[in-house]
N, C-alpha and C. Protein backbone atom coordinates (compact mmCIF):
# COMPACT_ATOMS: atom_id res chain seq x y z
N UNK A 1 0.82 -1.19 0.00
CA UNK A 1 0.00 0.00 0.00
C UNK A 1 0.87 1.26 0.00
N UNK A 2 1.63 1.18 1.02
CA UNK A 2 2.63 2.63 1.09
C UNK A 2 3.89 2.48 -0.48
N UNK A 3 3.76 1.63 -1.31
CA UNK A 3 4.71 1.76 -2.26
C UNK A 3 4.01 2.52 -3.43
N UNK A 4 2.07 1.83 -3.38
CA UNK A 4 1.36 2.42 -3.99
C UNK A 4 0.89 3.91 -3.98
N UNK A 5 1.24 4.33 -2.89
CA UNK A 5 0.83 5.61 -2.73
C UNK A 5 1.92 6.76 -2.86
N UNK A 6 3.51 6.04 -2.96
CA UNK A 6 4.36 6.57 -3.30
C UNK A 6 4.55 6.82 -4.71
N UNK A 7 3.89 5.97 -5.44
CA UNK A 7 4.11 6.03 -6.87
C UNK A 7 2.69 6.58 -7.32
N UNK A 8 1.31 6.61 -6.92
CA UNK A 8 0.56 7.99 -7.46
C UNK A 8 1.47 9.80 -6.70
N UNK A 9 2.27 9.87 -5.39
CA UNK A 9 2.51 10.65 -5.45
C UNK A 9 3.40 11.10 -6.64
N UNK A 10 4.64 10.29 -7.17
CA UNK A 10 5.82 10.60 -8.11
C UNK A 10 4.83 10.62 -9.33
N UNK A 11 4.03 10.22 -9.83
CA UNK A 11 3.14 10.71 -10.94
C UNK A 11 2.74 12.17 -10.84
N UNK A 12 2.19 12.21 -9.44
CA UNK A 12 1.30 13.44 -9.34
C UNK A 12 2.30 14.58 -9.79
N UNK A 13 3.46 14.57 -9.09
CA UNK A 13 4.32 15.66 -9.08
C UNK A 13 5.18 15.24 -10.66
N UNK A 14 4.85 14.46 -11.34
CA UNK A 14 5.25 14.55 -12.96
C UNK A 14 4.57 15.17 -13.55
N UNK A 15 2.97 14.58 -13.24
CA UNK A 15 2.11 15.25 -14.05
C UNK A 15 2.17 17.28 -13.56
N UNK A 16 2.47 17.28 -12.54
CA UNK A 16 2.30 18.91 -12.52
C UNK A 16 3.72 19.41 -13.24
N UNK A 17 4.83 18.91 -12.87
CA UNK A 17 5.74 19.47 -13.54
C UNK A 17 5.26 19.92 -15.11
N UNK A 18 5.13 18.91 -15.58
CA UNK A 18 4.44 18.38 -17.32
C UNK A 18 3.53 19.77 -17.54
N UNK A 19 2.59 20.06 -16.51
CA UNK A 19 1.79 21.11 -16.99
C UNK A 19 2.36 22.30 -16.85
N UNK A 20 3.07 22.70 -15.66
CA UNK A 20 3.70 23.67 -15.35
C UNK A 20 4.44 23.82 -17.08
N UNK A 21 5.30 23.01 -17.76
CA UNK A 21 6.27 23.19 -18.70
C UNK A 21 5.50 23.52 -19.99
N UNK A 22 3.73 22.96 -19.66
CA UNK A 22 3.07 23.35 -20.85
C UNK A 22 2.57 24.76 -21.12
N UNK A 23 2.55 25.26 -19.91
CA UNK A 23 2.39 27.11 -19.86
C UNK A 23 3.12 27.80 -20.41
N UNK A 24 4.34 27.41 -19.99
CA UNK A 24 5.32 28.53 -20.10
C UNK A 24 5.54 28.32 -21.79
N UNK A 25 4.64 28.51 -22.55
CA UNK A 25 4.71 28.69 -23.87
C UNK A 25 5.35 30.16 -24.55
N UNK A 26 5.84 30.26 -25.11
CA UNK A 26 6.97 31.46 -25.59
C UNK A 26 5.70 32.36 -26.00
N UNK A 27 5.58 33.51 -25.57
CA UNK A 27 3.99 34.40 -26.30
C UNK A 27 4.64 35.01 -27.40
N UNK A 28 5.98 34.94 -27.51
CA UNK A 28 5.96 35.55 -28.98
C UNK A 28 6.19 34.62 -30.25
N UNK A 29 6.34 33.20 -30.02
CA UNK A 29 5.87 32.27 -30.90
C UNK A 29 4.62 32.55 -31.75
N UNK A 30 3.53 32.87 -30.86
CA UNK A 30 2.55 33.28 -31.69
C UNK A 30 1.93 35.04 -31.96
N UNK A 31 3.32 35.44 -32.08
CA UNK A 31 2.99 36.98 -32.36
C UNK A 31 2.35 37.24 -33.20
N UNK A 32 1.72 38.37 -33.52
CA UNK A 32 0.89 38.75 -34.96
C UNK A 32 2.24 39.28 -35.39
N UNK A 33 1.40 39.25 -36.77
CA UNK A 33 2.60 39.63 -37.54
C UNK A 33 2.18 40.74 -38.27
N UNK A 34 3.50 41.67 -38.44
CA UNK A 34 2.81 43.13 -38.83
C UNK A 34 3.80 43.56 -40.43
N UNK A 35 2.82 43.78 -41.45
CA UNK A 35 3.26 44.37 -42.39
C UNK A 35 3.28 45.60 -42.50
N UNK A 36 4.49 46.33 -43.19
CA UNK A 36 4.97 47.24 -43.59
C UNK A 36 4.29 48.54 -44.09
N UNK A 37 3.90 49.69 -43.28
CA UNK A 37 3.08 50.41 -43.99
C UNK A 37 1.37 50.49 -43.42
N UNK A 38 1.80 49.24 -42.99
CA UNK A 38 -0.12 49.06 -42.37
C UNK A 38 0.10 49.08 -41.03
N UNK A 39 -0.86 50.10 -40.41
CA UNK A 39 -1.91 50.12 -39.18
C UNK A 39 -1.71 48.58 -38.95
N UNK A 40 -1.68 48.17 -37.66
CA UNK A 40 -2.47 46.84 -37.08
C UNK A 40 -3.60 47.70 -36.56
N UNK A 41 -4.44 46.18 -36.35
CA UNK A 41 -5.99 46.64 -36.23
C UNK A 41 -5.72 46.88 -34.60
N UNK A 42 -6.97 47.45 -34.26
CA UNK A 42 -7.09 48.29 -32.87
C UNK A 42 -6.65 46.99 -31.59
N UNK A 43 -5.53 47.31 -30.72
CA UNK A 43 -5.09 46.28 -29.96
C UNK A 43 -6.33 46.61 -28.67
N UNK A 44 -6.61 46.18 -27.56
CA UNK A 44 -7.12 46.16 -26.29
C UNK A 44 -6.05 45.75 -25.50
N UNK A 45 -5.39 45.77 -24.58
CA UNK A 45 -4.97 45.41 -23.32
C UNK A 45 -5.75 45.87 -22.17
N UNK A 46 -6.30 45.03 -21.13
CA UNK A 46 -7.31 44.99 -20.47
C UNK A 46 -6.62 45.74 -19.09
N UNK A 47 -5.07 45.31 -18.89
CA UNK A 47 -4.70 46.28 -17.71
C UNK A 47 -2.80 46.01 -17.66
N UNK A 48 -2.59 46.25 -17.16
CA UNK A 48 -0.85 46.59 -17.19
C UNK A 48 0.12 45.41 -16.97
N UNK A 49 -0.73 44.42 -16.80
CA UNK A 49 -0.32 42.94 -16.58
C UNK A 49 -0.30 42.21 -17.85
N UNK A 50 -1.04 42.55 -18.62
CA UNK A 50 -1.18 41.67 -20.26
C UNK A 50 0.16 42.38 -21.03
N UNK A 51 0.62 41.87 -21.69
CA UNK A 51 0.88 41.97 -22.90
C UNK A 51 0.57 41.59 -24.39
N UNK A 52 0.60 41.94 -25.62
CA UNK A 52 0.49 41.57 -27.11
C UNK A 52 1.85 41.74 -27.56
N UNK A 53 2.18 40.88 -28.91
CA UNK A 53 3.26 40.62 -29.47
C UNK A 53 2.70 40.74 -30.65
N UNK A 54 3.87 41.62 -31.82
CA UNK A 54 3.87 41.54 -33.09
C UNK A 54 5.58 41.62 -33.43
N UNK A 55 5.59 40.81 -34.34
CA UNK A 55 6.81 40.60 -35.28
C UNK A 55 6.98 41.03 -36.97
N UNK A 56 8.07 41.34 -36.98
CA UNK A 56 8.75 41.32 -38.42
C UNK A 56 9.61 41.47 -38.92
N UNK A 57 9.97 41.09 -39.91
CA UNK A 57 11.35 40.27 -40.58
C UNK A 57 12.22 42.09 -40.82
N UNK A 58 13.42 41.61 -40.07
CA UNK A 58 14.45 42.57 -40.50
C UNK A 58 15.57 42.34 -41.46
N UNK A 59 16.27 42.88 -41.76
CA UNK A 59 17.95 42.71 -42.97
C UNK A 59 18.75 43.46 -41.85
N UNK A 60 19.60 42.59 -41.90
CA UNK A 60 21.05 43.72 -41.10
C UNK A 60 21.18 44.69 -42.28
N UNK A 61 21.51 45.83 -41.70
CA UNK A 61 21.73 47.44 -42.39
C UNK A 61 20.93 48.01 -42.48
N UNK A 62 19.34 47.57 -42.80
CA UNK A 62 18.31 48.60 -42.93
C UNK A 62 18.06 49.18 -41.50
N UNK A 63 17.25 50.18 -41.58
CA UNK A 63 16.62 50.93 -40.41
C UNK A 63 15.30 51.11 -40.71
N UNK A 64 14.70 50.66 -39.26
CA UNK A 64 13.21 50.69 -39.02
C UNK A 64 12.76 51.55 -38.38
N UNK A 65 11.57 52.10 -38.73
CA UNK A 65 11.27 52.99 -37.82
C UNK A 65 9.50 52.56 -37.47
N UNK A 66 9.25 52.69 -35.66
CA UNK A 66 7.87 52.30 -35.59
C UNK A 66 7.67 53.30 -34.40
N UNK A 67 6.03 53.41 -35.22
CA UNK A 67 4.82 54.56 -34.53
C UNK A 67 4.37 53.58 -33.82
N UNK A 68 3.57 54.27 -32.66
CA UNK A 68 2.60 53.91 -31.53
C UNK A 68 1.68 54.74 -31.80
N UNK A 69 0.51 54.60 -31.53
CA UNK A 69 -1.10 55.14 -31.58
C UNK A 69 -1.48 55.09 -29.88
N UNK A 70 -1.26 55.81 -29.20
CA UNK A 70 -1.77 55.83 -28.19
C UNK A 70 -2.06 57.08 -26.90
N UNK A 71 -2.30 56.69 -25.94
CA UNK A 71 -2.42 58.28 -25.53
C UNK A 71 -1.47 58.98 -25.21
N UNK A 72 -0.22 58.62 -24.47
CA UNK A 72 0.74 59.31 -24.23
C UNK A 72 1.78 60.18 -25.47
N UNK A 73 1.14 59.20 -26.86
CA UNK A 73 1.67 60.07 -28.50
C UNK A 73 1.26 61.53 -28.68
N UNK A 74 0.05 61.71 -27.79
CA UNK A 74 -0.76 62.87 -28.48
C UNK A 74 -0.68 62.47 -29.75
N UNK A 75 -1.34 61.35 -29.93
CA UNK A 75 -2.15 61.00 -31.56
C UNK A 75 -3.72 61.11 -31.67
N UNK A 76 -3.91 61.32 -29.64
CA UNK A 76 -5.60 60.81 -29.92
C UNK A 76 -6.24 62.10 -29.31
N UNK A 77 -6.97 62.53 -30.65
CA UNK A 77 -8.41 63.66 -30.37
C UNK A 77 -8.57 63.49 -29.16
N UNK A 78 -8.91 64.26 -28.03
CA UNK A 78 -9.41 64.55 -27.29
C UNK A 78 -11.29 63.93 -27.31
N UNK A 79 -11.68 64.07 -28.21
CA UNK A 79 -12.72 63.36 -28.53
C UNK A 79 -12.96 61.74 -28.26
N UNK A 80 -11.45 61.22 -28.54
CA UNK A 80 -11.64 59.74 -28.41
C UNK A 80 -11.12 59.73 -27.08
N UNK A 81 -11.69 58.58 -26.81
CA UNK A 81 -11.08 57.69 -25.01
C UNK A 81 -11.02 56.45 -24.85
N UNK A 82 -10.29 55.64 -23.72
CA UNK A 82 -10.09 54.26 -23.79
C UNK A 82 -8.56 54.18 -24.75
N UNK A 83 -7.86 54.95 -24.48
CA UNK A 83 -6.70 54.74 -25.29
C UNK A 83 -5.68 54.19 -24.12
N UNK A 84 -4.41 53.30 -24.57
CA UNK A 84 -3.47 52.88 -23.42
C UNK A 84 -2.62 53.85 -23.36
N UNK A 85 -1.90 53.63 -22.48
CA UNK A 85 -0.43 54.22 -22.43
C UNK A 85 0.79 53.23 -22.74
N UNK A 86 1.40 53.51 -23.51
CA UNK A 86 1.79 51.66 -23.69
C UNK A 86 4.00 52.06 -23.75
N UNK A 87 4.27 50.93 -23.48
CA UNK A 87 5.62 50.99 -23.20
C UNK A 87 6.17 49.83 -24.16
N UNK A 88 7.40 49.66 -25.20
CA UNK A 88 7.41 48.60 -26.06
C UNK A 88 9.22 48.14 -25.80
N UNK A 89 9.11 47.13 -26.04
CA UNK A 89 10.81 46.55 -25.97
C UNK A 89 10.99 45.33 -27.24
N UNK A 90 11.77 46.01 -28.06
CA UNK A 90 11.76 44.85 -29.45
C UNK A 90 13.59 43.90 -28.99
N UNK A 91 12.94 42.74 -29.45
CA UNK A 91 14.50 41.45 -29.37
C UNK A 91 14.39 40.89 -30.70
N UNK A 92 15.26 40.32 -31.00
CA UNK A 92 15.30 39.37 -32.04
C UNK A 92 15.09 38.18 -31.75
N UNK A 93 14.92 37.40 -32.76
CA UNK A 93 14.56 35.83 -32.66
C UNK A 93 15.91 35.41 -31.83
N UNK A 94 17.13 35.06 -31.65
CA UNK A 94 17.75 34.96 -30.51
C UNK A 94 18.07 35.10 -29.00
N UNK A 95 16.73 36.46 -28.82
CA UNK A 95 16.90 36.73 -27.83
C UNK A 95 17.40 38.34 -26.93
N UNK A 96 18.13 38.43 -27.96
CA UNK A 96 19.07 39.76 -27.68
C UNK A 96 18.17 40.63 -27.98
N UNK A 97 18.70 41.84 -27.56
CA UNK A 97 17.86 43.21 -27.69
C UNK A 97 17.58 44.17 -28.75
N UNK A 98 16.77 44.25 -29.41
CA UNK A 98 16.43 44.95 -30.93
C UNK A 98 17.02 46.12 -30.60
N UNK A 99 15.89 46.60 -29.39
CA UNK A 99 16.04 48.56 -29.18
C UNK A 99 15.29 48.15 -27.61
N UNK A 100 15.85 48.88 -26.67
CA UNK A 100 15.55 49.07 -25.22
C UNK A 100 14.22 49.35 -25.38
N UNK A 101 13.86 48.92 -23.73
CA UNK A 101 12.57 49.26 -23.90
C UNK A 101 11.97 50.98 -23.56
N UNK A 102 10.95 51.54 -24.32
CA UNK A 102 10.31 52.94 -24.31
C UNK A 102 9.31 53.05 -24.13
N UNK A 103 9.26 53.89 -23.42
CA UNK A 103 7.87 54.58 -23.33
C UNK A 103 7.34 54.99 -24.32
N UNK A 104 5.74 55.71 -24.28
CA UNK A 104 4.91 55.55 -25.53
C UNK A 104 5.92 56.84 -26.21
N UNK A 105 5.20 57.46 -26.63
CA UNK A 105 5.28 58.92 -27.43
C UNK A 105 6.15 58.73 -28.83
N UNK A 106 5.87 57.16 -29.28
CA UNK A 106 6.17 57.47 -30.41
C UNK A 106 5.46 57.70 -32.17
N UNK A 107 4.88 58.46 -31.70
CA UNK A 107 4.09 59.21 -33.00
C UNK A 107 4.60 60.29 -33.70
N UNK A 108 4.75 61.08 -33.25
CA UNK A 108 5.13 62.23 -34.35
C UNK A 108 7.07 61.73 -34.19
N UNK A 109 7.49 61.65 -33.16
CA UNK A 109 9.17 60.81 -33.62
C UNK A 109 9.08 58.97 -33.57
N UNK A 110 9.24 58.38 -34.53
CA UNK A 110 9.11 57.03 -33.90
C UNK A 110 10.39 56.51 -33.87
N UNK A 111 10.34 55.35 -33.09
CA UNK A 111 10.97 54.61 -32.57
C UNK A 111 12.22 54.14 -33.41
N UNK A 112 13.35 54.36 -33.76
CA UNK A 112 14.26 54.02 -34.73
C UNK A 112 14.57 52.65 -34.13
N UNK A 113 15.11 51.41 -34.80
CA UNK A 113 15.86 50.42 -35.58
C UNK A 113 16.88 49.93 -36.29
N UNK A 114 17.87 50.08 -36.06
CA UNK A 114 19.22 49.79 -36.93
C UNK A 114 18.94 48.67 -37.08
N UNK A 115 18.61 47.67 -37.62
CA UNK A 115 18.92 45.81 -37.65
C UNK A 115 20.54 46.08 -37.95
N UNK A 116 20.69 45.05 -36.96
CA UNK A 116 22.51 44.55 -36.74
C UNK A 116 22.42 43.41 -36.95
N UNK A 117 21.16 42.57 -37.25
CA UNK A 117 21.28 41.22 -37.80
C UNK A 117 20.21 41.12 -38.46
N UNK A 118 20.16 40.03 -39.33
CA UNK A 118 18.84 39.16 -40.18
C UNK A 118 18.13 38.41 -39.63
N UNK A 119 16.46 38.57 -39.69
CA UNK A 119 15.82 37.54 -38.59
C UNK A 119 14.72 38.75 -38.55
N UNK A 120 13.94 37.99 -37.62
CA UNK A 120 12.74 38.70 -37.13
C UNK A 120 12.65 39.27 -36.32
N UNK A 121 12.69 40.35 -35.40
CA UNK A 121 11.95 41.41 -34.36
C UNK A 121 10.66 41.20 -33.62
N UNK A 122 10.85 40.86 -32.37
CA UNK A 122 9.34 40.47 -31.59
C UNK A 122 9.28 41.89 -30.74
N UNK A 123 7.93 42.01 -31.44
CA UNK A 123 8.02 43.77 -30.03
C UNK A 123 6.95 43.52 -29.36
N UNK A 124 7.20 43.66 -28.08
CA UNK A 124 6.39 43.48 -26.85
C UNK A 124 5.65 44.92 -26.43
N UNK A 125 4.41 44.43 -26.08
CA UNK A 125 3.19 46.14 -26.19
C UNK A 125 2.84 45.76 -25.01
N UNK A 126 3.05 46.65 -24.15
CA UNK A 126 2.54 46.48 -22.85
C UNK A 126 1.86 47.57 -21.95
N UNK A 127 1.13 47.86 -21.50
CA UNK A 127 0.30 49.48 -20.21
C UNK A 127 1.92 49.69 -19.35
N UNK A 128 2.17 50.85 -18.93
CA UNK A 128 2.90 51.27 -17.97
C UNK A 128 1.58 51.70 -16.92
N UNK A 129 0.22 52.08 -17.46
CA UNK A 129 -0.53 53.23 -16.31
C UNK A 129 -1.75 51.97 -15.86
N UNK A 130 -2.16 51.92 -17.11
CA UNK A 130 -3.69 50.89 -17.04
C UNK A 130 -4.01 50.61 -18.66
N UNK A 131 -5.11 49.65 -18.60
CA UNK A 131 -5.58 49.27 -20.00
C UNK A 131 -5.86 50.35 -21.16
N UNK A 132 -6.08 49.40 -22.15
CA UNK A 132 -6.67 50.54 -22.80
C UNK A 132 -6.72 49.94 -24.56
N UNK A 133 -7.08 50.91 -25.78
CA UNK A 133 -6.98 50.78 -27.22
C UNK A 133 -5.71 51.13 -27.13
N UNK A 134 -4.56 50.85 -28.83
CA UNK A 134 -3.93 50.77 -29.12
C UNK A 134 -3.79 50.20 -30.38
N UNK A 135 -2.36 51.34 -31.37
CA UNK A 135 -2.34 50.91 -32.76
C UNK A 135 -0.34 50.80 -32.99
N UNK A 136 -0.31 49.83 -33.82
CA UNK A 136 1.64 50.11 -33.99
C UNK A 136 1.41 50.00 -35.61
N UNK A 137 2.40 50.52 -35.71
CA UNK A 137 2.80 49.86 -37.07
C UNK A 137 4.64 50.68 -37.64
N UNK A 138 5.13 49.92 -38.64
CA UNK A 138 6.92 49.83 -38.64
C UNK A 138 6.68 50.21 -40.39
N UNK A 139 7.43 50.77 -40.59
CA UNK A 139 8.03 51.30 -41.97
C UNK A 139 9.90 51.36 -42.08
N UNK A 140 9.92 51.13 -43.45
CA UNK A 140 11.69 51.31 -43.87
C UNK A 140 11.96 52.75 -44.10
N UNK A 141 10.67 53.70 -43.78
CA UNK A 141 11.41 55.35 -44.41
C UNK A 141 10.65 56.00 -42.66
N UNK A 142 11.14 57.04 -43.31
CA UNK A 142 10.93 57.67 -41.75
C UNK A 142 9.67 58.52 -42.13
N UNK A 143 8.79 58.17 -42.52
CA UNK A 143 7.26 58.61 -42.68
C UNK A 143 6.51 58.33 -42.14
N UNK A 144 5.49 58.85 -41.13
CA UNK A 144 5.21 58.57 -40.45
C UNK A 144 3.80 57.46 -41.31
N UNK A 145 3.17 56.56 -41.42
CA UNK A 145 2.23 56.15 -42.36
C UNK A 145 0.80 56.53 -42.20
N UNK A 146 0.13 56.78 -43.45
CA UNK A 146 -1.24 57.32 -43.10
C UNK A 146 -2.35 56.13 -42.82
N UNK A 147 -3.51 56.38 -42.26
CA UNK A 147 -4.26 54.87 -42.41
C UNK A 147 -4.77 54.66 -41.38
N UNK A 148 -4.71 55.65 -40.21
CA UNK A 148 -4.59 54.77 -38.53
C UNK A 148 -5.96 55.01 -38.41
């Protein structure tokens, strides 16, 4: 009996390990993916604990540059509300660091990009204040893009 109950415990504590290892799924594995020029559609983050992920393919030598849509940009009319305040930190598929992480305000200056390598860019969108709407989007010229 006590050998039996030793061996549902060593299961039990497999099976949690097992699940524990099934969480910790990479969230930027399944990043959206953002083309060039285009608005992403309107993000939600519900409060300062969530994050969203979008990616896209860089070239070493080019330079990127990406807008934020949000409230701390002064992009949003006074008219509109429910906007985030949002803070972003881009890495590459290795790991390493694209561009530190920033605070919002990047609308009328955005966010520059050197790629120092080839590969993809995961940028992490996150609240510094509380929830809220939210728009990104990345271009190769320093224009800001129309469309939002």
């Amino acid at each position: 009996m006590k050998n039996t109950i030793k061996l549902l415990g060593i299961i039990a504590i497999v099976a949690l390990v097992g699940f524990s290892m099934v969480s910790c799924e990479d969230p930027a594995a399944n990043a959206t993916q953002l083309t060039a020029g285009q608005w992403s559609a309107v993000g939600n983050l519900p409060n300062k604990n969530t994050a969203h992920y979008y990616s896209f393919s860089v070239t070493s030598g080019t330079t990127y540059y990406i807008w934020i849509k949000d409230y701390w940009s002064n992009s949003v009319p006074a008219s509109e509300t429910g906007w985030a305040s949002l803070e972003t930190t881009g890495e590459y598929d290795n790991g390493t660091l694209a561009y530190a992480t920033t605070g919002s305000g990047a609308n009328a200056t955005a966010i520059t990009l050197a790629a120092t390598r080839t590969g993809t860019v995961t940028i992490k969108v996150q609240c510094f204040v509380s929830g809220g709407k939210y728009r990104i989007v990345y271009a190769t010229t320093n224009t800001r893009p129309a469309g939002e």
